[in-house]
Every structure is written in C-alpha cells, then in structure tokens.
Protein backbone atom coordinates (compact mmCIF):
# COMPACT_ATOMS: atom_id res chain seq x y z
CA UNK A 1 -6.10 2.80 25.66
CA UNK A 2 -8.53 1.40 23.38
CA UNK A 3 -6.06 1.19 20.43
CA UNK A 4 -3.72 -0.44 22.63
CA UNK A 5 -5.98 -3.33 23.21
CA UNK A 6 -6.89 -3.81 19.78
CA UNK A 7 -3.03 -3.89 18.72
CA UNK A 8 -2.88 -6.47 21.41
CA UNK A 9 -5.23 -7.97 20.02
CA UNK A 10 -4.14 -8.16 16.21
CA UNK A 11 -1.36 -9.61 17.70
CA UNK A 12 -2.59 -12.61 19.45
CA UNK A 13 -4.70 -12.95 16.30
CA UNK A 14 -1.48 -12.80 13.97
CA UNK A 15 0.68 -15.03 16.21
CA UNK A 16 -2.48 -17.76 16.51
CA UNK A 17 -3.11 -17.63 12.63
CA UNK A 18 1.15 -18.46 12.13
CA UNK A 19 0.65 -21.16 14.85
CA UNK A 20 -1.87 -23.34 13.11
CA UNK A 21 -0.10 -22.71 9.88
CA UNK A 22 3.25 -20.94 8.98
CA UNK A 23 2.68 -20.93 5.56
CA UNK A 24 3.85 -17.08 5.20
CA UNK A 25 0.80 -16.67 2.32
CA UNK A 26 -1.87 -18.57 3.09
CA UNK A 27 -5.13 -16.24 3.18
CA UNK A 28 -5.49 -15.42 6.73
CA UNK A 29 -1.80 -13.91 6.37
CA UNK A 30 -2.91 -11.29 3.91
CA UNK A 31 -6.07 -10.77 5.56
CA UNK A 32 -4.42 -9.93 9.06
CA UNK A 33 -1.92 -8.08 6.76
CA UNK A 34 -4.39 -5.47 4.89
CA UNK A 35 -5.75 -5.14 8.76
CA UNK A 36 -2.65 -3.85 10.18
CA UNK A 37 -1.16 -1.97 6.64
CA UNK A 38 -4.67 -0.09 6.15
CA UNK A 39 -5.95 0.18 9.37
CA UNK A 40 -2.95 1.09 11.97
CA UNK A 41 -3.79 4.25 12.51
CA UNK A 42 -6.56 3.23 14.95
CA UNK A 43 -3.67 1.96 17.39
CA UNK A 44 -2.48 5.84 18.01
CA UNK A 45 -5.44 7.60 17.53
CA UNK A 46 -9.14 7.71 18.88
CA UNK A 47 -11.96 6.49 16.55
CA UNK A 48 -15.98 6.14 17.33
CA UNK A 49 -17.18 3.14 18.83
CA UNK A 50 -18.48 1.59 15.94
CA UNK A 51 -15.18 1.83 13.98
CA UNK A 52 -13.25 0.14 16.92
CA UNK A 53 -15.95 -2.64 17.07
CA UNK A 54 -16.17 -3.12 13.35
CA UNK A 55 -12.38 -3.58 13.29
CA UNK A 56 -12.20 -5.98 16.94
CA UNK A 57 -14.84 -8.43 14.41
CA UNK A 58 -12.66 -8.42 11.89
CA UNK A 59 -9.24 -9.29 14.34
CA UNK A 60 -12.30 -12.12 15.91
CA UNK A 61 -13.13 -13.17 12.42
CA UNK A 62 -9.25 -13.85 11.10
CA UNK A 63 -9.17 -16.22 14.13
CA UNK A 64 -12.31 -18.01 12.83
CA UNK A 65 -10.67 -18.07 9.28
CA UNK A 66 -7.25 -19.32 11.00
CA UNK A 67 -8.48 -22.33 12.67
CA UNK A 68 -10.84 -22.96 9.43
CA UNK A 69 -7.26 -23.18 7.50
CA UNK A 70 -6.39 -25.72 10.67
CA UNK A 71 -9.41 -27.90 10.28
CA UNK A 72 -9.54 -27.81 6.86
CA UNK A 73 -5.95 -28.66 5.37
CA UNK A 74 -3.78 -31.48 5.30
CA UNK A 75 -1.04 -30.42 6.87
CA UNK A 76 -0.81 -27.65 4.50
CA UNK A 77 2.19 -25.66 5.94
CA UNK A 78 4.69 -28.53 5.37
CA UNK A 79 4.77 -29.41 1.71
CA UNK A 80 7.28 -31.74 0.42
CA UNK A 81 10.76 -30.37 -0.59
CA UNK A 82 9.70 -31.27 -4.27
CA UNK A 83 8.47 -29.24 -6.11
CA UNK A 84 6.84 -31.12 -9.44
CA UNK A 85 7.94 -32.50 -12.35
CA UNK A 86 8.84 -29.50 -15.52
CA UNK A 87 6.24 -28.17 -17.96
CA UNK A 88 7.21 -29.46 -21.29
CA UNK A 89 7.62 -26.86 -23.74
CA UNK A 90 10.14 -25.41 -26.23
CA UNK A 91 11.20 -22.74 -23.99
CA UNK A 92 12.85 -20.79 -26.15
CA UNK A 93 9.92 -20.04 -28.42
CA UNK A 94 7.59 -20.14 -25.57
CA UNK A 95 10.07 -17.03 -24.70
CA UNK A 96 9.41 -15.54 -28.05
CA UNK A 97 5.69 -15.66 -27.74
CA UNK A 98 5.22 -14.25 -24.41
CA UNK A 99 7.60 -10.91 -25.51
CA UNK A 100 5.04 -10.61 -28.57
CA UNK A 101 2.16 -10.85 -26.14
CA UNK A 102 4.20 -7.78 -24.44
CA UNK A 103 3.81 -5.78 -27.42
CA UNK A 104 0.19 -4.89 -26.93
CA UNK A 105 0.68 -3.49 -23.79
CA UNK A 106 3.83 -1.54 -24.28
CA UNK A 107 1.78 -0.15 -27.24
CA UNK A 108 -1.11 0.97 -25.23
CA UNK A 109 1.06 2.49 -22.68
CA UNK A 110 2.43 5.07 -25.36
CA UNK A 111 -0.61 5.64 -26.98
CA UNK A 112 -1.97 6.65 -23.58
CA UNK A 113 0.43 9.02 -23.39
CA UNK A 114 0.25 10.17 -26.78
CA UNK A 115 -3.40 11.12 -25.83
CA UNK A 116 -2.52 12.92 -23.35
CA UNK A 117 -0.30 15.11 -25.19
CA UNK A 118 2.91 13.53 -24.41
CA UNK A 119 5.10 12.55 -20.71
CA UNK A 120 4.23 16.39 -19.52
CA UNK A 121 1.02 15.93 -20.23
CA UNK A 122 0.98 12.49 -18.99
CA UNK A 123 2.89 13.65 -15.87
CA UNK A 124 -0.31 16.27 -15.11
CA UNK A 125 -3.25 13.72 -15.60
CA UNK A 126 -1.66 10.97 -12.79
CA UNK A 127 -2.51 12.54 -10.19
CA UNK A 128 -6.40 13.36 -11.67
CA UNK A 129 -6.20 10.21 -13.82
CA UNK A 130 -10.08 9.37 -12.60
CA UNK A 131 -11.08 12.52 -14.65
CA UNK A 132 -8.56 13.06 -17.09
CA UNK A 133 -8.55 8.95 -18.34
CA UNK A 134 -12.45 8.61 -18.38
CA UNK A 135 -13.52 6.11 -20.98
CA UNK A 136 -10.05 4.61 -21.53
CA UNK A 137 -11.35 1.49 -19.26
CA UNK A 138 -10.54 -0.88 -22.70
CA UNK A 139 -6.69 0.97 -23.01
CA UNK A 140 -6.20 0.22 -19.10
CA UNK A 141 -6.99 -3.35 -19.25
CA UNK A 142 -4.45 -4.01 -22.38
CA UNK A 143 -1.96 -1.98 -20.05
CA UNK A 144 -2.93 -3.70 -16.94
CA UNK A 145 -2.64 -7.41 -19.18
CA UNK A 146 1.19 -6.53 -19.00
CA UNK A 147 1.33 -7.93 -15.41
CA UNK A 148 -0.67 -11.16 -15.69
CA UNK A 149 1.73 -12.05 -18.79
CA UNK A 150 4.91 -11.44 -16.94
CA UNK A 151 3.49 -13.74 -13.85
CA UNK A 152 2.94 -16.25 -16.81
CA UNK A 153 6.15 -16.16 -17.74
CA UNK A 154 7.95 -16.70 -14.53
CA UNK A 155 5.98 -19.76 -13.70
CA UNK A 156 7.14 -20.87 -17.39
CA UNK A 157 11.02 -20.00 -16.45
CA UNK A 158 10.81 -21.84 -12.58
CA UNK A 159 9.01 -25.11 -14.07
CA UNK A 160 11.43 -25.71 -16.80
CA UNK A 161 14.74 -27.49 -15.94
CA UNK A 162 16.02 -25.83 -19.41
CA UNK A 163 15.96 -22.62 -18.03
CA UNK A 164 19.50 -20.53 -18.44
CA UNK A 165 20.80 -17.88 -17.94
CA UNK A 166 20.02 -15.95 -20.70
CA UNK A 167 16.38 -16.72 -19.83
CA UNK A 168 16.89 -14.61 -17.05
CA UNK A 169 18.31 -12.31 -18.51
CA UNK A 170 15.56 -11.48 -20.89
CA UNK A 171 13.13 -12.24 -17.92
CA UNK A 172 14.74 -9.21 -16.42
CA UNK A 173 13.99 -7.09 -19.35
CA UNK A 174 10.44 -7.79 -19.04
CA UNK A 175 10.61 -7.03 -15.48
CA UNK A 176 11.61 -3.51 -16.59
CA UNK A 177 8.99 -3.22 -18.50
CA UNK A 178 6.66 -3.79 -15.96
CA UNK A 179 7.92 -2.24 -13.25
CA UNK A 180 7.92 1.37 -15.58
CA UNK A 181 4.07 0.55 -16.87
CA UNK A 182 3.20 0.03 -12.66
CA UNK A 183 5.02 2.98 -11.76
CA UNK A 184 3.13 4.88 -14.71
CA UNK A 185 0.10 3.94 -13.54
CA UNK A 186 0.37 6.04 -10.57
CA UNK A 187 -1.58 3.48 -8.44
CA UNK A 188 -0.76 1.31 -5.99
CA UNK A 189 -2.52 -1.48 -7.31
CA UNK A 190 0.57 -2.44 -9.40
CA UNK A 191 2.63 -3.04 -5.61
CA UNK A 192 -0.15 -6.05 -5.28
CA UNK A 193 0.94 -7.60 -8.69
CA UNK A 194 4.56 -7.32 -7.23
CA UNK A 195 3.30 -9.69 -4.23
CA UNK A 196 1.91 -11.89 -6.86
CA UNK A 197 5.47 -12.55 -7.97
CA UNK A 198 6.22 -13.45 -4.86
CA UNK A 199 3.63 -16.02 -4.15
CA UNK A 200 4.56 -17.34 -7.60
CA UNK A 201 8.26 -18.15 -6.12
CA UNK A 202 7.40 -18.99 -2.81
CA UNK A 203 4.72 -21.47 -3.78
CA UNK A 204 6.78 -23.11 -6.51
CA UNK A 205 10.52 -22.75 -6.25
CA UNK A 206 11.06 -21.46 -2.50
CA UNK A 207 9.68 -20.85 0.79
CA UNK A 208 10.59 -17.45 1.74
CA UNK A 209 11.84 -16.96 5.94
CA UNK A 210 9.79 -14.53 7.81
CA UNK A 211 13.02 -11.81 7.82
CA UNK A 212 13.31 -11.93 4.15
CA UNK A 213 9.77 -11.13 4.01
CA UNK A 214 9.67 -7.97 6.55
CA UNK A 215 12.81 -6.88 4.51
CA UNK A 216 10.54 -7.35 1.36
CA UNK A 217 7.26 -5.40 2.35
CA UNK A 218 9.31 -2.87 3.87
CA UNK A 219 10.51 -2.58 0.89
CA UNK A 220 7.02 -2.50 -1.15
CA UNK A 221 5.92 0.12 1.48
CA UNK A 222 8.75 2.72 0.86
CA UNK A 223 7.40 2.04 -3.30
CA UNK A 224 4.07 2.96 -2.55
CA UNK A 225 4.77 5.73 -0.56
CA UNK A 226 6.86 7.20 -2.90
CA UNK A 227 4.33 6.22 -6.00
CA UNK A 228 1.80 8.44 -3.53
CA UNK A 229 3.85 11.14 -2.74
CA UNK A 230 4.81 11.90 -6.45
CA UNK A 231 1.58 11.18 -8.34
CA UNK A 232 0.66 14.14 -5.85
CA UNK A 233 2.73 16.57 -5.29
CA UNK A 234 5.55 16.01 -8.11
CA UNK A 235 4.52 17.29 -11.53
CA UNK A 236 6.51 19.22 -15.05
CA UNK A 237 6.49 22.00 -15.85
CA UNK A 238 8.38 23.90 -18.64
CA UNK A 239 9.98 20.45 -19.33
CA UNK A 240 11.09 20.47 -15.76
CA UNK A 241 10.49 18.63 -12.62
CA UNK A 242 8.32 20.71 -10.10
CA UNK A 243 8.21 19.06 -6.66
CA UNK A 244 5.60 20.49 -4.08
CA UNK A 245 7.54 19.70 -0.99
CA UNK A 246 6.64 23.02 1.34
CA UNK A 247 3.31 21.38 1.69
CA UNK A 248 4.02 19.06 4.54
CA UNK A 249 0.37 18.60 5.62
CA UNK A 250 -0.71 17.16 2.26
CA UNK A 251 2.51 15.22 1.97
CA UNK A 252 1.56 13.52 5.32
CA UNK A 253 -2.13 12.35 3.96
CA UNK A 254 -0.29 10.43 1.43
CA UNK A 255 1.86 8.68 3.58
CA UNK A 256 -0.78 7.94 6.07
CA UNK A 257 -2.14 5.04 4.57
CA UNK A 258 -3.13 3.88 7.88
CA UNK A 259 -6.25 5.27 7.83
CA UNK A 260 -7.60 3.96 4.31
CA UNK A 261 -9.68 1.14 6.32
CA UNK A 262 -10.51 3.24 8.78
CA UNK A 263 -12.11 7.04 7.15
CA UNK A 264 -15.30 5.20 4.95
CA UNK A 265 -16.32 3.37 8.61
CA UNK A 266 -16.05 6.96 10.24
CA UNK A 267 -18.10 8.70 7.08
CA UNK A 268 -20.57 5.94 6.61
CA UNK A 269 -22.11 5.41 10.08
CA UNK A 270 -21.33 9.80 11.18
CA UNK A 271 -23.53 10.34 7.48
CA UNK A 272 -27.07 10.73 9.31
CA UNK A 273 -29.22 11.34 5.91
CA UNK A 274 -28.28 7.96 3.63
CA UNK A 275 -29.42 7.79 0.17
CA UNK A 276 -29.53 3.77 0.09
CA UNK A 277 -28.33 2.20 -2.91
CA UNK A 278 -29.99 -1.14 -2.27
CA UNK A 279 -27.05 -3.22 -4.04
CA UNK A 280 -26.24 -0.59 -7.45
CA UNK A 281 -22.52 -0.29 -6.35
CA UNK A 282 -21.91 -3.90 -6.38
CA UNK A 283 -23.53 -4.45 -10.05
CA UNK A 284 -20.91 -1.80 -11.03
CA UNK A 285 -18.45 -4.24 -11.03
CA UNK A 286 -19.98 -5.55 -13.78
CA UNK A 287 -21.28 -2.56 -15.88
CA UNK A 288 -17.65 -0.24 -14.92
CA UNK A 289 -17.03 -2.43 -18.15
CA UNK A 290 -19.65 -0.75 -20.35
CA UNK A 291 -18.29 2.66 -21.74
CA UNK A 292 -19.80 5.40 -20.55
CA UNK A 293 -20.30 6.88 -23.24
CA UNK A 294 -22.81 3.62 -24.19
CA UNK A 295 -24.56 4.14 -21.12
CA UNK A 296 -24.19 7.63 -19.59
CA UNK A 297 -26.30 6.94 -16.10
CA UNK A 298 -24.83 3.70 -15.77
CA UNK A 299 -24.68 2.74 -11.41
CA UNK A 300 -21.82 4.38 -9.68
CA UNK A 301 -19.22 2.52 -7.67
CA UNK A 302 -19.02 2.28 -3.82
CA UNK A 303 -15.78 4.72 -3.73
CA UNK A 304 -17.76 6.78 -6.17
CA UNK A 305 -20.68 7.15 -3.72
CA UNK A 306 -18.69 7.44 -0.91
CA UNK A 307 -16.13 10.30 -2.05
CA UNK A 308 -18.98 12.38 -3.51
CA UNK A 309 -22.21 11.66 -1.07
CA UNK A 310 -19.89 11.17 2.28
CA UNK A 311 -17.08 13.03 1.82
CA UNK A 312 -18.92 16.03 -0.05
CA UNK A 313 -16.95 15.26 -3.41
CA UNK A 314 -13.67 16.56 -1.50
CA UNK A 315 -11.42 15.79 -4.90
CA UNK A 316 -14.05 17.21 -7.53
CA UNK A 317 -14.02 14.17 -9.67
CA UNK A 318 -10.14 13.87 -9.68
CA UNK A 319 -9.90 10.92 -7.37
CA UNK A 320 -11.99 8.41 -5.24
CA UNK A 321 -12.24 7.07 -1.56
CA UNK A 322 -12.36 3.06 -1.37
CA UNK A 323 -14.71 1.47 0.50
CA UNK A 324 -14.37 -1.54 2.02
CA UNK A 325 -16.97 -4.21 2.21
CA UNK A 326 -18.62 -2.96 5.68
CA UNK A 327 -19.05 1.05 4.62
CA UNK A 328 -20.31 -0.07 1.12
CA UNK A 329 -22.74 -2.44 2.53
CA UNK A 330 -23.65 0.37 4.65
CA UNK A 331 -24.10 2.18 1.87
CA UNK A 332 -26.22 0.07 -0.52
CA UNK A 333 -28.37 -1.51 2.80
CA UNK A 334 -28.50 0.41 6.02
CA UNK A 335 -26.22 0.23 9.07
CA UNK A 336 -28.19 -2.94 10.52
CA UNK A 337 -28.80 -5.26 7.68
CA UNK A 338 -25.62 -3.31 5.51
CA UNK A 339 -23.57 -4.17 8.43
CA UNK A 340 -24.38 -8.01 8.72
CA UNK A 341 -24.76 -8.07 5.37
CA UNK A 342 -20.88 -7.04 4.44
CA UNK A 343 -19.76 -9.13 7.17
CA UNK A 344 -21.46 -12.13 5.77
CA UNK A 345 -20.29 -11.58 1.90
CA UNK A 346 -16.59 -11.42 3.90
CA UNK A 347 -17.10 -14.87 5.53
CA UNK A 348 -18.38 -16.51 2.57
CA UNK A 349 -15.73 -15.18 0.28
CA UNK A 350 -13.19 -16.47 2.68
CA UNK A 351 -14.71 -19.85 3.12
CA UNK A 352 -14.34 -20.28 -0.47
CA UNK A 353 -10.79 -19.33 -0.51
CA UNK A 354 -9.66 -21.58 2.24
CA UNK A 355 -11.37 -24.71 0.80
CA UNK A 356 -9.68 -23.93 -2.25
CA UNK A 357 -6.49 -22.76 -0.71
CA UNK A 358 -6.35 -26.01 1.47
CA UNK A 359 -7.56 -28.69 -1.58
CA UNK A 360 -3.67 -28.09 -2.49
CA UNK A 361 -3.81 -26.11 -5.46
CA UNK A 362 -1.01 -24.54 -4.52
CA UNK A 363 1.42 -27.43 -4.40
CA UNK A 364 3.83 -27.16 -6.99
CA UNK A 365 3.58 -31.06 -8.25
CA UNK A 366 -0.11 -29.88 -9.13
CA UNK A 367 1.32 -27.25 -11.51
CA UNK A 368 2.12 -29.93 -14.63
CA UNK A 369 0.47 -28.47 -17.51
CA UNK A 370 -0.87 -25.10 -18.77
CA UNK A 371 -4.29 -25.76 -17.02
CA UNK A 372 -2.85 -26.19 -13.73
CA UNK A 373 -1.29 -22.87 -14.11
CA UNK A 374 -4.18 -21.36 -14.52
CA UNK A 375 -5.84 -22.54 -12.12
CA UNK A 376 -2.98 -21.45 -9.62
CA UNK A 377 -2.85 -18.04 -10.96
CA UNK A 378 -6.25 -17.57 -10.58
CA UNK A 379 -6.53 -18.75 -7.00
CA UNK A 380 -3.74 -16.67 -6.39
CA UNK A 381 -5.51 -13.34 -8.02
CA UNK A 382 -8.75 -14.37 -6.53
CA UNK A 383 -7.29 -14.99 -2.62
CA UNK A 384 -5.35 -11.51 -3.01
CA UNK A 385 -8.57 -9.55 -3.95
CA UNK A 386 -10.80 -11.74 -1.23
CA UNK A 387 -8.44 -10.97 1.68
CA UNK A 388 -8.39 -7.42 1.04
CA UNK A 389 -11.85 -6.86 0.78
CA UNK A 390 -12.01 -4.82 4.13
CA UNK A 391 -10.10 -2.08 2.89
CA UNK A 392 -11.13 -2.56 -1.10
CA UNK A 393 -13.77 -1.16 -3.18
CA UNK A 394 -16.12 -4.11 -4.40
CA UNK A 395 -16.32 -2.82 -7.81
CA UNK A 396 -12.42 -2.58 -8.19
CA UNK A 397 -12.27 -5.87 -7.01
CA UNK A 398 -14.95 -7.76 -9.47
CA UNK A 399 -12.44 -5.62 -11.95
CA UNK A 400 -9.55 -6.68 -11.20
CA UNK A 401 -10.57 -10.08 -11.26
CA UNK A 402 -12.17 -10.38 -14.76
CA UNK A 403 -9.46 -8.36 -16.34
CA UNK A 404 -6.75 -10.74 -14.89
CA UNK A 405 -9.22 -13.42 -15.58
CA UNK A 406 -9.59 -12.49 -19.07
CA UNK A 407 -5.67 -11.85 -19.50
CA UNK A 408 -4.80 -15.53 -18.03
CA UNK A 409 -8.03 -16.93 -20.38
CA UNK A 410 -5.94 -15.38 -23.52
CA UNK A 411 -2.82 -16.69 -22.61
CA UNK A 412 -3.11 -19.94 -22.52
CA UNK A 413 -6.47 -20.40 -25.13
CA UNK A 414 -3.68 -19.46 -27.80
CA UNK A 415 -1.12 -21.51 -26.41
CA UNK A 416 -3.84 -24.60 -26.27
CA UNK A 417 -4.82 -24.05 -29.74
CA UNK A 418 -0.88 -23.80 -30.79
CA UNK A 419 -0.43 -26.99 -28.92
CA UNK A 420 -3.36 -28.90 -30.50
CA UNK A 421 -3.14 -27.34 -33.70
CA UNK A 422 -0.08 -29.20 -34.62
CA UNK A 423 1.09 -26.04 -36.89
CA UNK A 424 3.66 -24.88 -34.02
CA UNK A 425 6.48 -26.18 -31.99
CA UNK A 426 5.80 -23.79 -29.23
CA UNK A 427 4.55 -26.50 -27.04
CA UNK A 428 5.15 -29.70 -27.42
C-alpha cells in the first residue's frame, strides 16, 4: 500500500514539474528520472520506514526544485525557433583535429587491453575491473576523454551551416568508436554520456516529443541491461564465448536496477555499530586522483565504505555499492546531522543548477564561439552529475566532473591558442 502511494506520488510530482516547464531536460526532469529508474523497486516491494520517508522528501523536494525552475526562468520552456548564428571555423580541418584528438584514446583503449593480456584477458577483468584495473585511474581518464571529444564535435557539426554529408559520415565513424570504448568499459556510466548527446541535439538543433523520448530511454535501458548482464555472467574461455545463463537468480540482480537507490538507505540506517567517517569519503573525490601507489592509505570512497563496512565486503574487492548522497552522509556524520546534512548538500547543488540552467545558457544563440561551448557542455556535465546525486557515489561524481572538466579545458585551450596563434587555419 505504501509503495502505491509513493508511485502516486512521483507522479503528481512528475506531471507538476512538466506543468511549470515542458522542457523534456531541464534538471528537475532528470532528477525525478534517476528517482523512478533507481529507485522503483520500492513501488512493489516493502522497505523500512526510514527508506520510504527518505524517498517521499526527495518526491517533496523535486516539487520545491520544480516551482524554483517556475520562479526562476524566463519563460524557459519556449525558446525561439532559432537557434543562433554558426561557429566560424574551417570545418574541414576542425574535422581533422578532433579525429587526431581521438587517437589518444583509441590508443589507451588497446594498451589496456594489452595489459591485460589481450580481449580474453580483457573479457575476464570487466566484470572485477575495480581489482584487476587498480592504479590505471590516469589510462581511464584518456579512455574516458573519448566521450567529451565526440560531444565536442557534434556541437561543431550542428552549429556550422557547412556541414555535409560526408561530415556525417565521418561523424558516424567516431560514433563507432565510442560506442565500442563505452561498451568496453563495462559500466554504465558510458549510457549517461549517450544522454549527453542528446541534450546536445535537443538544446541546439531540435526539441525532442515526449514519445520519441520513451522510445529513446527504453532503448538506453535494454543497453544497460545487457552491458550488466554480460560484464557478469558472459566471459571466454578457450577463445570461446561462455555465457552463464542457468543462473537465473544472479541474472535477475543485474537487471534489477531498481533497487540501486534504495539497498545503501536499507544498510546505512539497519548498520547499528557506525564507524563515522566525519567527511573522508567526500575528500576522495579529490585524492581518487592520487595513485595509490603514491599514497597507499589514502581515504576510501563512500561505495568503498559502504560495500566493505555495510555490506560485509560481499564482492571481495571486485566491485562496489554506490551510495547516494543520504547513506554517505550517513556514513561520514551520523543518521541525524548525516541525514540533514546530505539533504542540504542536495538542495544547494540544485539551487545552483537551476539558476544556471534558467540564466539561459542553454539557448542555442548563446552558443557563438568556442567559450560558449564550453560553458554549455559543462553545465550540461555538471546538471547530469547534480541530479543524480541520490543514487550516485559523491566521489564518482567530483570524478567525473574534473575529468570531463579537464577533457573540455584541453579541447578548446589548443584550439584558442591555434586561433590566436595565427600559425593555423583551423579556426578562423
């Protein structure tokens, strides 16, 4: 009965937060969107009090942010048909540049899995990739940079009216590319940067209808249960493909990712004897940067923590629990001040967000040069990581912003200097 009511109300929350604004991908969209993808499972199935409370603030809390996007914008929802004038630059060796960019990452991808003694090898370490790529945090990032360059690029392709086909064509090339590193990566984090494509068109070349966007995360679901399933339970063997499918139990955790909000809540405040980290797993945002090896005792993350202190280290070392900004709060603080605490670092994130969102950063016409698309692919990186902070780890998502961050910074820093250098036609 309980689950019932607080389906109802997601709904009412949803339905208000599309009232005061249809803008499809404004923040309170993906925030009411990581509450119903992560936490659905509390619909169908009994949780403890405090988990159903905890998740009623959050529904409460997306209404807050909602009429905050109200207040706040200038009619926000209903931007002009334009959609700014083109960046001027030589496209075609713009082109050039950004597939030489590609190289480092495409590079770093097959060392990786040179390293780890070829694809078989490779195959075998996905699925314990916490353990088996320890101290590879550097060779990650250069992966990882493959994503922000390709967003780069197809802001660079929409805001020319130069653009041809053959453009495309090559454009779709590099979309190989990345969708091969993502599914390599054996995370879902790469199903994100896939969104972040999406925002990219809808913001600057075309609204996307409500049906074409069910049709689309339908469609992102099915990858990252798949990517789950198989980092999992398919592996090779012999130089053939062994797939694990008589184990129907474990084949169901993966799938159930309905319950990722939900199971830190349920460890945290059930975990009677807390070792307090009084704010440690936050600063390992920061140091997870540092190798290791540098700094061998260096503070654990909240997932870390939580997988081996709550969940009595259930994968040995081979993979991680996330958080969520409540549990790890919890975690680091208490249950009374951890509790408002995590709640209050998820307002203030979102305040930010909104002002930004709703100062109309996102309107095309202010995307004219190479600094205002940075700034748009930042706020878009930035919002994603904010509005998913009740199901992510803290840690993964100070990461996730500096690397992306620092990818975006590269980018354009050498195609500022080409430009004011003189030396290159690349942009004129």
């Amino acid at each position: 009965m309980i689950g019932k009511i607080l389906l109802l109300v997601w709904f009412i929350g949803a339905v208000i937060s599309f009232l005061l604004n249809r803008d499809l991908f404004s923040p309170v969209k993906l925030y009411y969107l990581s509450l119903l993808l992560y936490f659905y499972d509390i619909f169908f199935n009994p949780y403890s009090a405090i988990t159903n409370i905890i998740y009623f603030i959050y529904i409460a809390l997306g209404v807050f942010f909602a009429l905050l996007e109200f207040i706040l914008s200038n009619n926000t929802s209903n931007y002009p048909n334009t959609y700014g004038k083109s960046l001027t630059i030589n496209l075609n060796l713009t082109v050039i540049f950004i597939w030489i960019l590609s190289i480092a990452p495409i590079i770093a991808q097959i060392y990786l899995i040179n390293i780890m003694g070829g694809i078989e090898g490779y195959m075998l370490s996905i699925g314990y990739r916490f353990e088996e790529w320890r101290g590879l945090g550097l060779i990650i990032i250069i992966i990882r940079s493959i994503y922000y360059i390709n967003a780069v690029y197809l802001i660079l392709l929409i805001k020319n009216n130069k653009t041809h086909a053959v453009h495309w064509f090559f454009y779709s090339a590099h979309i190989f590319l990345y969708l091969t590193v993502g599914l390599l990566s054996g995370s879902w984090g790469f199903i994100a940067e896939i969104l972040l494509l999406k925002m990219i068109y809808n913001y600057i070349k075309r609204r996307f209808k409500m049906r074409e966007l069910v049709l689309y995360g339908s469609f992102l679901l099915l990858i990252a249960v798949s990517v789950g399933f198989a980092r999992n339970n398919i592996k090779l063997g012999e130089g053939k493909v062994i797939a694990f499918l008589d184990d129907i139990e474990n084949y169901s955790e993966y799938v159930h990712i309905g319950r990722y909000g939900l199971d830190p809540v349920e460890l945290v405040f059930n975990h009677m004897d807390k070792d307090l980290k009084y704010g440690t797993t936050f600063l390992s945002g920061i140091t997870n940067f540092v190798p290791r090896i540098w700094w061998p005792d260096k503070p654990s993350s909240g997932g870390v923590v939580l997988t081996i202190e709550y969940a009595d280290d259930a994968w040995f070392g081979a993979s991680n629990l996330s958080t969520g900004i409540i549990a790890e709060s919890v975690i680091n603080f208490g249950e009374p001040i951890g509790t408002v605490f995590g709640f209050s670092v998820l307002c203030s994130f979102m305040i930010v967000v909104i002002k930004i969102y709703t100062s109309g950063i996102i309107r095309s016409e202010q995307i004219t040069d190479l600094e205002g698309v940075f700034r748009f692919l930042l706020y878009l990186v930035s919002m994603k990581i904010v509005a998913y902070l009740p199901v992510i780890e803290f840690a993964n998502g100070v990461y996730v912003f500096i690397s992306s961050a620092l990818s975006f910074l590269l980018i354009f820093i050498v195609l500022l200097a080409l430009r004011r250098s003189g030396r290159s036609a690349l942009i004129r």
